[in-house]
C-alpha atoms as a PDB file:
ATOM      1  CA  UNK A   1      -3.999   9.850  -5.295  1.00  0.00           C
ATOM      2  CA  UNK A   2      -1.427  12.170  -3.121  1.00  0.00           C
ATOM      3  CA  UNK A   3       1.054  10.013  -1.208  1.00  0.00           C
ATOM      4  CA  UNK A   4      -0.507  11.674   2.072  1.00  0.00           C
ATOM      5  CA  UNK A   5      -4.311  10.293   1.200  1.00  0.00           C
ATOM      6  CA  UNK A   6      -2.109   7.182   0.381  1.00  0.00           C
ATOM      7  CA  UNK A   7      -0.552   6.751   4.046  1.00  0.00           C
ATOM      8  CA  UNK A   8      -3.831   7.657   5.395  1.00  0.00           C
ATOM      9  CA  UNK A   9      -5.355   4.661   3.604  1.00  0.00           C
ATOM     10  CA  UNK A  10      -3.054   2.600   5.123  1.00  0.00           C
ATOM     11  CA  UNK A  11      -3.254   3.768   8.254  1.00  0.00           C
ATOM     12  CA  UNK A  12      -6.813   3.706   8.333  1.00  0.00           C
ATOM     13  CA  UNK A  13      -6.594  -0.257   7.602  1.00  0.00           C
ATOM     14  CA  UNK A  14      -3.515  -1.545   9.435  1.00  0.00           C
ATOM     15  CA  UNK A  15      -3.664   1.083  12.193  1.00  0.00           C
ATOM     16  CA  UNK A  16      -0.671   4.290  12.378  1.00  0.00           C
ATOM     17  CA  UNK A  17       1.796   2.014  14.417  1.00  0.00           C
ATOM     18  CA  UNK A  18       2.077  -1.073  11.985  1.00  0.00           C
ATOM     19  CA  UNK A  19       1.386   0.235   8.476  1.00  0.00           C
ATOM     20  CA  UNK A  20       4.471   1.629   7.911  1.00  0.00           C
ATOM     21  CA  UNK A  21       6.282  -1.868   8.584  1.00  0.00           C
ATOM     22  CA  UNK A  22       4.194  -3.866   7.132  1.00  0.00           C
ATOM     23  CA  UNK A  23       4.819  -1.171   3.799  1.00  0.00           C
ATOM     24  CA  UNK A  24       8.560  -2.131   4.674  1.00  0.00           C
ATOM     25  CA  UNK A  25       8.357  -5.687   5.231  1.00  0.00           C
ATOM     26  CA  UNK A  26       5.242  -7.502   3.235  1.00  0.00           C
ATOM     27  CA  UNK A  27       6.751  -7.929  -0.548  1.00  0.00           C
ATOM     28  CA  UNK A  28       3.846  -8.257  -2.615  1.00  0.00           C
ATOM     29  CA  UNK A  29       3.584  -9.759  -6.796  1.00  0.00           C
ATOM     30  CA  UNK A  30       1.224  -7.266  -7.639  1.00  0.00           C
ATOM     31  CA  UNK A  31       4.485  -5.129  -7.470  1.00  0.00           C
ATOM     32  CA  UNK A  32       6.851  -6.788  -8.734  1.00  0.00           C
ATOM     33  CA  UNK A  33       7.914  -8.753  -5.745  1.00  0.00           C
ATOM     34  CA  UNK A  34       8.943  -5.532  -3.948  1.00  0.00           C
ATOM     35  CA  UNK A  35       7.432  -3.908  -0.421  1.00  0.00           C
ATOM     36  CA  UNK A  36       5.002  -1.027  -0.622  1.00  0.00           C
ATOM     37  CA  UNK A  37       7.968   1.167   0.220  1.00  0.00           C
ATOM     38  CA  UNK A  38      10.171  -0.367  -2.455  1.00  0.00           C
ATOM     39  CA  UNK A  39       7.532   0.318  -5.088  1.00  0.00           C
ATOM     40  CA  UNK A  40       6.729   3.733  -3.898  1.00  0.00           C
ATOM     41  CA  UNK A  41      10.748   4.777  -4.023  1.00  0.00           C
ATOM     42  CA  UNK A  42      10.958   3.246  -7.616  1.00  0.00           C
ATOM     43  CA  UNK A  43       8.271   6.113  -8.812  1.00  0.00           C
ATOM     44  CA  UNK A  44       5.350   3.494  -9.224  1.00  0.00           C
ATOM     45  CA  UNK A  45       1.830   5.996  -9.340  1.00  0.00           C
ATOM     46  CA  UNK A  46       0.380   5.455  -5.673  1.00  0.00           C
ATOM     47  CA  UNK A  47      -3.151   4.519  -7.093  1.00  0.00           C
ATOM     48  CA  UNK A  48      -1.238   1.231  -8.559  1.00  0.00           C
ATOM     49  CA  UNK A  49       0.025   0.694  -4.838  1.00  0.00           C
ATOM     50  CA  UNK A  50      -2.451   1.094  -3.297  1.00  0.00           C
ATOM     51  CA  UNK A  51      -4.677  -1.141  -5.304  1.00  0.00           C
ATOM     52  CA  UNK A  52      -2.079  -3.627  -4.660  1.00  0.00           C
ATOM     53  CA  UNK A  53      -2.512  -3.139  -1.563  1.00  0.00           C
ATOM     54  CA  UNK A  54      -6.577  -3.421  -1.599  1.00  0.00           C
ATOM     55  CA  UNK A  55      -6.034  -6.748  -3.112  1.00  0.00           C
ATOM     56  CA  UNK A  56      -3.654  -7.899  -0.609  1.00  0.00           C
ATOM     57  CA  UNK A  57      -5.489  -7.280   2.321  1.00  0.00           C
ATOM     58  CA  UNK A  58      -8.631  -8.491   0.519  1.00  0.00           C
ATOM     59  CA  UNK A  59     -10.437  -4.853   1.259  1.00  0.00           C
ATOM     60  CA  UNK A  60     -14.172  -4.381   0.011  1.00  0.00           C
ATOM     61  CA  UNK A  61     -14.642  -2.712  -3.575  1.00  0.00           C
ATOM     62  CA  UNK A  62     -16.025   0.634  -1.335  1.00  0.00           C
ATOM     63  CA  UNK A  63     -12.093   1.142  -0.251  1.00  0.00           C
ATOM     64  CA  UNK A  64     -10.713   0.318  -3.707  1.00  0.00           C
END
């Protein structure tokens, strides 16, 4: 997954005005208790944030 379909995702589900801050701000243990953002800067493969992600905000299996 490209870091732009990435930010699309999660624009998609947290709308384009909060999803980067809640990337900068929500620290999640799917990543090693860092932020989206934190994750992403420490070279982890977007597909492994993103699912992260998918589990955190409980999305259905179609958005996984």
């Amino acid at each position: 997954m490209r870091l732009t379909e990435f930010w699309e995702r999660m624009d998609q589900h947290l709308g384009a005005g909060y999803a980067r801050t809640w990337a900068r701000e929500q620290v999640l243990a799917d990543l090693g208790e860092r932020t989206v953002l934190q994750a992403l800067e420490a070279g982890w493969d977007t597909k492994d944030v993103w699912r992260a992600v998918w589990r955190a905000l409980e999305l259905p299996p179609s958005e996984r």
